[in-house]
Protein backbone atom coordinates (compact mmCIF):
# COMPACT_ATOMS: atom_id res chain seq x y z
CA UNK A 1 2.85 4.47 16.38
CA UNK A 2 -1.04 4.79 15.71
CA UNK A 3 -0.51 8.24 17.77
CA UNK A 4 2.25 9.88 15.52
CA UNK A 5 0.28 9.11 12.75
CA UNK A 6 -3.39 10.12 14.06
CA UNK A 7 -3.17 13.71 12.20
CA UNK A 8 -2.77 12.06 8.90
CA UNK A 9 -4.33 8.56 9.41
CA UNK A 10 -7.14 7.94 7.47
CA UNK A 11 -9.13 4.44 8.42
CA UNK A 12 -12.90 3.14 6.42
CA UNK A 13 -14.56 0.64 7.12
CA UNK A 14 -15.66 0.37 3.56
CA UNK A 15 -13.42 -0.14 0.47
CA UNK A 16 -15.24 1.86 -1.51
CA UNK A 17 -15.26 4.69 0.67
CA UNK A 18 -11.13 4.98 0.92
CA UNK A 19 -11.80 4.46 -3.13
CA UNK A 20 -13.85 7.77 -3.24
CA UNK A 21 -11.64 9.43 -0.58
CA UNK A 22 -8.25 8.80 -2.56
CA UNK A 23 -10.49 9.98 -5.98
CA UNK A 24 -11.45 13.26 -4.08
CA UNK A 25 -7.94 14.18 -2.32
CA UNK A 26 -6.31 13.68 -6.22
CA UNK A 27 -9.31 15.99 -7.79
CA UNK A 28 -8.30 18.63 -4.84
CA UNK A 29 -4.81 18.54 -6.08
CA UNK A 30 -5.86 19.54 -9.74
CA UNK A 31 -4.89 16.04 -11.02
CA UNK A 32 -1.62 16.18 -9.90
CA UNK A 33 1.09 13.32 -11.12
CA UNK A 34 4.13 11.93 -9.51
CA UNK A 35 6.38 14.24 -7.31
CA UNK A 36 4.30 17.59 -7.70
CA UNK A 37 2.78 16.84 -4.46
CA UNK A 38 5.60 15.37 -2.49
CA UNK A 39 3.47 13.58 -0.58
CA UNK A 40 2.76 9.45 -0.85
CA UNK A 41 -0.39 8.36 0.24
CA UNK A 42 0.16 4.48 1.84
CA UNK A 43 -2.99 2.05 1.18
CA UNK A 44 -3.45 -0.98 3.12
CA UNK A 45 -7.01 -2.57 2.30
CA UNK A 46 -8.85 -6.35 1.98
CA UNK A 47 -10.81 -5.55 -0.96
CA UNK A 48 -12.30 -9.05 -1.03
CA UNK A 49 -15.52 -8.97 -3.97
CA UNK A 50 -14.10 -5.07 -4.51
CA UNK A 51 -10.32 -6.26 -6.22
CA UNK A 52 -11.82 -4.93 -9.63
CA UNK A 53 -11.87 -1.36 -8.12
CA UNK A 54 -9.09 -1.60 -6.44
CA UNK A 55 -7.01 -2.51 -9.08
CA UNK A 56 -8.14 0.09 -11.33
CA UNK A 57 -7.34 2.62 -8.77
CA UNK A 58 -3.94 1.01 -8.07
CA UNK A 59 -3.39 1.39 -11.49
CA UNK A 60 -4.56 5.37 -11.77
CA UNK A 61 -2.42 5.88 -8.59
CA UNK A 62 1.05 4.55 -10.36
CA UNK A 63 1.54 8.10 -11.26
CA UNK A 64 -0.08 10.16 -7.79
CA UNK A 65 2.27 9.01 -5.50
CA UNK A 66 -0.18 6.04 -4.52
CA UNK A 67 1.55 2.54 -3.01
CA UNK A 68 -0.98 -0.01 -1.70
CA UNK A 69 -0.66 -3.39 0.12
CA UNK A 70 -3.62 -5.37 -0.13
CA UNK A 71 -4.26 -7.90 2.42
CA UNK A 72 -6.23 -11.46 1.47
CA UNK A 73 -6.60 -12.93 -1.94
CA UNK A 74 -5.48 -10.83 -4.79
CA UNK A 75 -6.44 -12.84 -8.43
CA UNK A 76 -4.84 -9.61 -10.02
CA UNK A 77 -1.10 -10.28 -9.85
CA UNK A 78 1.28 -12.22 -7.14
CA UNK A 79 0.45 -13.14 -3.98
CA UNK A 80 2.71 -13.45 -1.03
CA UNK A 81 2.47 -15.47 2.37
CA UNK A 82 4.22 -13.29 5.58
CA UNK A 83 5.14 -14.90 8.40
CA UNK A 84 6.68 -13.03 11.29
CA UNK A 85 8.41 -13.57 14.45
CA UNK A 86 11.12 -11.43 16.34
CA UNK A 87 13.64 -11.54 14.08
CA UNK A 88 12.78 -12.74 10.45
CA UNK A 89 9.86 -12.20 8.22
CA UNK A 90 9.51 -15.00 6.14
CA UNK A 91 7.80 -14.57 2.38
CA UNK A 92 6.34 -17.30 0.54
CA UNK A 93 4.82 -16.87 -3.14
CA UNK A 94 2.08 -19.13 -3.80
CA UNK A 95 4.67 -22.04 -5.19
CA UNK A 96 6.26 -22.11 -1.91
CA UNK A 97 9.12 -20.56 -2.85
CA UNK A 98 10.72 -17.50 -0.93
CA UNK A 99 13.14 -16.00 1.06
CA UNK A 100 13.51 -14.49 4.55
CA UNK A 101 14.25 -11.12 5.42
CA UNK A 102 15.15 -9.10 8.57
CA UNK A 103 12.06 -7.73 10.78
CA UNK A 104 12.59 -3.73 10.67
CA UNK A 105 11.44 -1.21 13.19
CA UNK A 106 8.66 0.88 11.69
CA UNK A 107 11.13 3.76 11.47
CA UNK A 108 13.10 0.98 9.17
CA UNK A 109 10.77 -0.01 7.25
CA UNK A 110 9.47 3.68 6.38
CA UNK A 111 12.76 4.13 4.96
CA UNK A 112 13.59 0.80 2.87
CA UNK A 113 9.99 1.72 0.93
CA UNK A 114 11.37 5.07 0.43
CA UNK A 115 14.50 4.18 -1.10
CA UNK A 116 12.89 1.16 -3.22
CA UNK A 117 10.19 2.98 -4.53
CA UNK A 118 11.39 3.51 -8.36
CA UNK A 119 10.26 6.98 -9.91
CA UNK A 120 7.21 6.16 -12.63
């Protein structure tokens, strides 16, 4: 999976420096909102001490085709528990309350965020 995605796959070791990346690929686009690109760019960070940053990006990106799951504590907003096996991902909100859901191939998965995502 890694492999198909090498071309496009963009990994930091630093929060901040995916922060200024994301900042600089939007500037390149002339400021470009929602659907003039046709491209989404996917965000998966632990911003830890950085969540302040984060979220104000997040917040920028609602409208530049920008989704991000953040992995760790997040005091901004709800926070959900995964567990996975073979079959069933299980999500737990911090109340203990949740449901389970089916374990998608990547392929799967790609698609349910696709057709979920609601136009800003």
């Amino acid at each position: 999976m890694v492999a198909a995605l090498a071309p496009r796959l963009m990994v930091f070791e630093c929060v901040e420096d995916a922060i200024e990346h994301i900042k600089m690929d939007w500037e390149s686009l002339g400021g470009c909102v929602h659907g003039s690109s046709g491209s989404i760019t996917y965000w998966i960070a632990a911003p830890r001490e950085d969540s302040d940053e984060v979220l104000a990006l997040i917040r920028q990106g609602r409208h530049r085709n920008l989704l991000a799951m953040m992995l760790g504590d997040w005091p901004h907003g709800p926070t959900y528990d995964f567990t996975v096996d073979s079959a069933t991902v299980r999500v737990r909100d911090v109340q203990g309350r949740g449901r389970e859901l089916p374990n998608l191939s990547p392929e799967q998965a790609v698609a349910a965020i696709r057709t979920r995502r609601a136009p800003s």
